[in-house]
Protein backbone atom coordinates (compact mmCIF):
# COMPACT_ATOMS: atom_id res chain seq x y z
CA UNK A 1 -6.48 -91.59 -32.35
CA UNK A 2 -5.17 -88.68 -34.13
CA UNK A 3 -3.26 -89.58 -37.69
CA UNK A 4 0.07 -88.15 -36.82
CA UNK A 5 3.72 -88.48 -39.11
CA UNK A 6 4.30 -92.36 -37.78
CA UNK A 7 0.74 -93.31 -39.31
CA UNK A 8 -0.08 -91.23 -42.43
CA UNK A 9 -0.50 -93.58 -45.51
CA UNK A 10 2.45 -92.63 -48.37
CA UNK A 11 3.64 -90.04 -45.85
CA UNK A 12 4.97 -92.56 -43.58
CA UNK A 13 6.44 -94.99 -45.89
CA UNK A 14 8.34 -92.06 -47.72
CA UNK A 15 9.82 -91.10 -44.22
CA UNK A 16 10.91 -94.14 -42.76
CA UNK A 17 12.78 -95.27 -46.26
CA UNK A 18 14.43 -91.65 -46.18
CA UNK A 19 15.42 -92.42 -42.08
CA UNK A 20 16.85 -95.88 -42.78
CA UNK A 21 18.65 -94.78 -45.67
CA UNK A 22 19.96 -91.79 -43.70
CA UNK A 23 20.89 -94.10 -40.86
CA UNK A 24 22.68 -96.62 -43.22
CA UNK A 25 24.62 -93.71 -45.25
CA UNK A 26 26.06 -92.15 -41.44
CA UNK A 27 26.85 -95.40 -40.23
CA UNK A 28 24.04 -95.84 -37.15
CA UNK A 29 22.69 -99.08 -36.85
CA UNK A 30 19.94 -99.34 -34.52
CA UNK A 31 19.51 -103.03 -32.49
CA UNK A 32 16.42 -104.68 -30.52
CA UNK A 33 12.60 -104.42 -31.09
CA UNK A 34 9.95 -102.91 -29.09
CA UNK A 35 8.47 -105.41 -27.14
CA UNK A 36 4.79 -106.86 -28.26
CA UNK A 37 2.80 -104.86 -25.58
CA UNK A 38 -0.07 -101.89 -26.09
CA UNK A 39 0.90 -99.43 -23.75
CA UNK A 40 4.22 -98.63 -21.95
CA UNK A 41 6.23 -95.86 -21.14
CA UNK A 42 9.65 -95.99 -23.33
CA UNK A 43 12.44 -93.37 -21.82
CA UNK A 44 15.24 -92.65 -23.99
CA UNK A 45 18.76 -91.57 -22.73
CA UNK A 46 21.34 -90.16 -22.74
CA UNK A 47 19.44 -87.01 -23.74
CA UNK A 48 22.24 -84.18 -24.56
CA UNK A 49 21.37 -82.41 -28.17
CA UNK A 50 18.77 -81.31 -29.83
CA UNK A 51 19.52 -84.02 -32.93
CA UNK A 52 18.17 -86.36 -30.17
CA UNK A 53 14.98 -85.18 -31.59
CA UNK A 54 15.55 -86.53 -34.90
CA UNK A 55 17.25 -89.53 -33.66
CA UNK A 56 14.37 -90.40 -32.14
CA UNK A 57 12.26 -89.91 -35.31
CA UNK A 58 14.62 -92.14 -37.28
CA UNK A 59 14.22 -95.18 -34.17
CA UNK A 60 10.28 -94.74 -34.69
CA UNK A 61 10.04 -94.82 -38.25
CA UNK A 62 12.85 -97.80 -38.30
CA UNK A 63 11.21 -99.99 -35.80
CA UNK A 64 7.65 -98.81 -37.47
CA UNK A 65 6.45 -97.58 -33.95
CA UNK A 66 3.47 -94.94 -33.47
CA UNK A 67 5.11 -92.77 -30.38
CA UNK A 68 3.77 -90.10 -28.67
CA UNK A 69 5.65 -87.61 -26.89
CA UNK A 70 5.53 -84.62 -24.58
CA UNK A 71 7.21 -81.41 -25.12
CA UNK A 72 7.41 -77.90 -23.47
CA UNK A 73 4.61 -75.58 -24.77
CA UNK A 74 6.17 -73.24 -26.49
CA UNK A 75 7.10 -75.45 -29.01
CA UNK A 76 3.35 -75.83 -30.23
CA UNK A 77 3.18 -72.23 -30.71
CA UNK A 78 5.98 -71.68 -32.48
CA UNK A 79 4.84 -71.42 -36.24
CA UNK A 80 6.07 -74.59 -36.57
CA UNK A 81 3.84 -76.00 -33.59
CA UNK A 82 1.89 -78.19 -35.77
CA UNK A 83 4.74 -79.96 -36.96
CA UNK A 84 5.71 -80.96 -33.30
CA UNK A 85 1.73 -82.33 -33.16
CA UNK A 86 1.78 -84.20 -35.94
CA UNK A 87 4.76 -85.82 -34.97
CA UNK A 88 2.76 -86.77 -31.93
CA UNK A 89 3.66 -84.25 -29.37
CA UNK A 90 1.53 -83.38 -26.64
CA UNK A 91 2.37 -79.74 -25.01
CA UNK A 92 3.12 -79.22 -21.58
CA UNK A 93 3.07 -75.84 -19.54
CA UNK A 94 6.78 -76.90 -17.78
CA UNK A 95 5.85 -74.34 -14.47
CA UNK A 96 2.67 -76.03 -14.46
CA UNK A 97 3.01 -79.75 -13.29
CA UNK A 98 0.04 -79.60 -11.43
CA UNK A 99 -1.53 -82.51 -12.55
CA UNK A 100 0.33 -83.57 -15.54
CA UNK A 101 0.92 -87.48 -14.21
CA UNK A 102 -2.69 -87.99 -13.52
CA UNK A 103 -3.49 -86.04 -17.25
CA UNK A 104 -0.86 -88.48 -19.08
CA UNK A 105 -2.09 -91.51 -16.92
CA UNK A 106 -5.59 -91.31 -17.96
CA UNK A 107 -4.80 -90.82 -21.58
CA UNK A 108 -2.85 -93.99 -21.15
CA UNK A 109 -5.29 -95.57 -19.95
CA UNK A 110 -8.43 -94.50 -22.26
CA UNK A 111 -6.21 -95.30 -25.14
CA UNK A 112 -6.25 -98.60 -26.95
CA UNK A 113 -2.58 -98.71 -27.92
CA UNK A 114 -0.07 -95.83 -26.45
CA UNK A 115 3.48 -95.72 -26.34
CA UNK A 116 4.83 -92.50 -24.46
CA UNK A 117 8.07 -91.22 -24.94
CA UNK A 118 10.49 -89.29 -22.23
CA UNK A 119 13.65 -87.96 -21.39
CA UNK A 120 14.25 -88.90 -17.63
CA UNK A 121 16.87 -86.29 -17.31
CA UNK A 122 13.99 -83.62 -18.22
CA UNK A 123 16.91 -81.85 -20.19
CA UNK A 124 19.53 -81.66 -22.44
CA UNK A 125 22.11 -80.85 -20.18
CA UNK A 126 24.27 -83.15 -17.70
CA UNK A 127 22.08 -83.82 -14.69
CA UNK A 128 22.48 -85.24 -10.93
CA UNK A 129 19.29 -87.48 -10.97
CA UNK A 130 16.32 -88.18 -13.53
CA UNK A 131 12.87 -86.52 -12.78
CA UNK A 132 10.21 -88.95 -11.66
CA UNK A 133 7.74 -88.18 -13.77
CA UNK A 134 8.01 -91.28 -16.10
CA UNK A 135 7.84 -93.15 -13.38
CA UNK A 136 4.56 -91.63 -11.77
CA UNK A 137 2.81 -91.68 -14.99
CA UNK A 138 3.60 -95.58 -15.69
CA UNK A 139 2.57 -96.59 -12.16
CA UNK A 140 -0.28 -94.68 -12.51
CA UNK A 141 -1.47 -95.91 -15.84
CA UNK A 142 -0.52 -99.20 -14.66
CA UNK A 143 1.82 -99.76 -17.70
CA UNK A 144 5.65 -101.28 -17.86
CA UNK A 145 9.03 -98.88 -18.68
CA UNK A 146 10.94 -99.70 -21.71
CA UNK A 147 14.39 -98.22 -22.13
CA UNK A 148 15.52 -96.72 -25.29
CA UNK A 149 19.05 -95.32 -25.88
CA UNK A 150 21.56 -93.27 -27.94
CA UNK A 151 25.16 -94.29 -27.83
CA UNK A 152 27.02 -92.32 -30.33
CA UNK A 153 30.55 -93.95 -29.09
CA UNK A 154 29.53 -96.83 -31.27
CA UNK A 155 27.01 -95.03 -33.28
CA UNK A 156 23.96 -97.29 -31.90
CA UNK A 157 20.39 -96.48 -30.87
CA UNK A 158 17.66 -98.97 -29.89
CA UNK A 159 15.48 -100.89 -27.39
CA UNK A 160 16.53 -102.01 -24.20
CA UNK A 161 14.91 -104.28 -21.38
CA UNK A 162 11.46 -103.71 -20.29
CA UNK A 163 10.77 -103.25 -16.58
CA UNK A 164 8.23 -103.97 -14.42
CA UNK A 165 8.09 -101.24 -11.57
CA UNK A 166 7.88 -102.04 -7.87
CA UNK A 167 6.63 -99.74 -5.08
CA UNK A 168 10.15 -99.11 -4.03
CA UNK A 169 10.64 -96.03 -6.50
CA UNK A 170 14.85 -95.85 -5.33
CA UNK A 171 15.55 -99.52 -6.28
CA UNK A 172 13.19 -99.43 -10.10
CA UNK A 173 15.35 -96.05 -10.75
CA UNK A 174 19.03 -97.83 -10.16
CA UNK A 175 17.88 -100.61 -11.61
CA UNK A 176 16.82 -98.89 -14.98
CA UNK A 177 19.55 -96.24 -14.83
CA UNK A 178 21.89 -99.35 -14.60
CA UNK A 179 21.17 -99.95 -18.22
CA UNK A 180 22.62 -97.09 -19.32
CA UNK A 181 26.21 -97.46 -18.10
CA UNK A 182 28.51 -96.57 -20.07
CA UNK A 183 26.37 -95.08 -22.84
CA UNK A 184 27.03 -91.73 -24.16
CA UNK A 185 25.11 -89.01 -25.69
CA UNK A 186 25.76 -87.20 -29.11
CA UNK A 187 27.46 -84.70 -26.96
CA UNK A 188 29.07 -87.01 -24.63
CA UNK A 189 30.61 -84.50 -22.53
CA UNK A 190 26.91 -83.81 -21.72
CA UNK A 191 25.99 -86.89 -20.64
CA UNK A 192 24.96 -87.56 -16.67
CA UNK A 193 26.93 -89.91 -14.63
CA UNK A 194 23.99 -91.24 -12.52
């Protein structure tokens, strides 16, 4: 695989003492571990501002994780587009989905060690219901869901339970979503009430 920002040698070591230091001096602590598995699907929420990004960079580095991620295309042609690779983005044509489960599925399951990481509600703004995609991919690639969360009420990110989906799609969703009770985004008048 692909050196990216989570597994560059004096790079990474650099980073994740300037993220833990960053975390300690604004007063997040971040609680659990990522469970001892190769390949899983880990969904963060609530998902409401763009510093979700780099609360999410601070989680990986702290809990020395190599994450991968998708994001919308334009990103990686922005001039900054290799950052978003190195930091283990893969780019997706959003008006495209055609395919995109079965593409993310197979690189799942070619790949040694992968740990994928979306945003159910598919967007930073309050939502009605999460997309399914997650879901799709991690039945697909035959791989558990881990939930991962922000709670800036308490100032708290971290690693939830890990869930084992069924083939009843409607009960895995409540069952996951039912994590996330009560926890709010950075902008919490963002966040969905599911």
């Amino acid at each position: 695989m692909k050196r990216t920002i989570f597994t560059t040698p004096v790079v990474t070591p650099i980073l994740r003492g300037m993220f833990r230091l960053a975390f300690r001096i604004l007063g997040w602590r971040v609680v659990g571990n990522l469970p001892d598995l190769p390949k899983f699907v880990l969904i963060g929420a609530p998902h409401t501002s763009n510093w979700d990004f780099i609360i999410f960079l601070a989680l990986a580095f702290h809990l020395e994780a190599d994450v991968r991620y998708m994001g919308k295309a334009e990103l990686f042609r922005s001039p900054i587009g290799g950052f978003f690779r190195y930091c283990g983005g893969y780019p997706v044509e959003r008006n495209k989905s055609q395919g995109l489960v079965e593409q993310m599925a197979d690189i799942m399951q070619e790949s040694e060690r992968f740990i994928l990481v979306i945003a159910p509600e598919g967007t930073r703004h309050k939502v009605r219901e999460w997309k399914t995609g997650f879901y799709h991919i991690a039945r697909r690639a035959d791989v558990p869901v881990v939930a991962a969360y922000i709670d800036s009420t308490v100032k708290s990110c971290g690693i939830g339970p890990t869930f084992q989906l069924t083939d009843n799609l409607e009960s895995d969703i409540k069952s996951i979503q039912s994590f996330y009770a009560g926890k709010m985004g950075v902008h919490p008048h963002k966040t969905s009430e599911l």
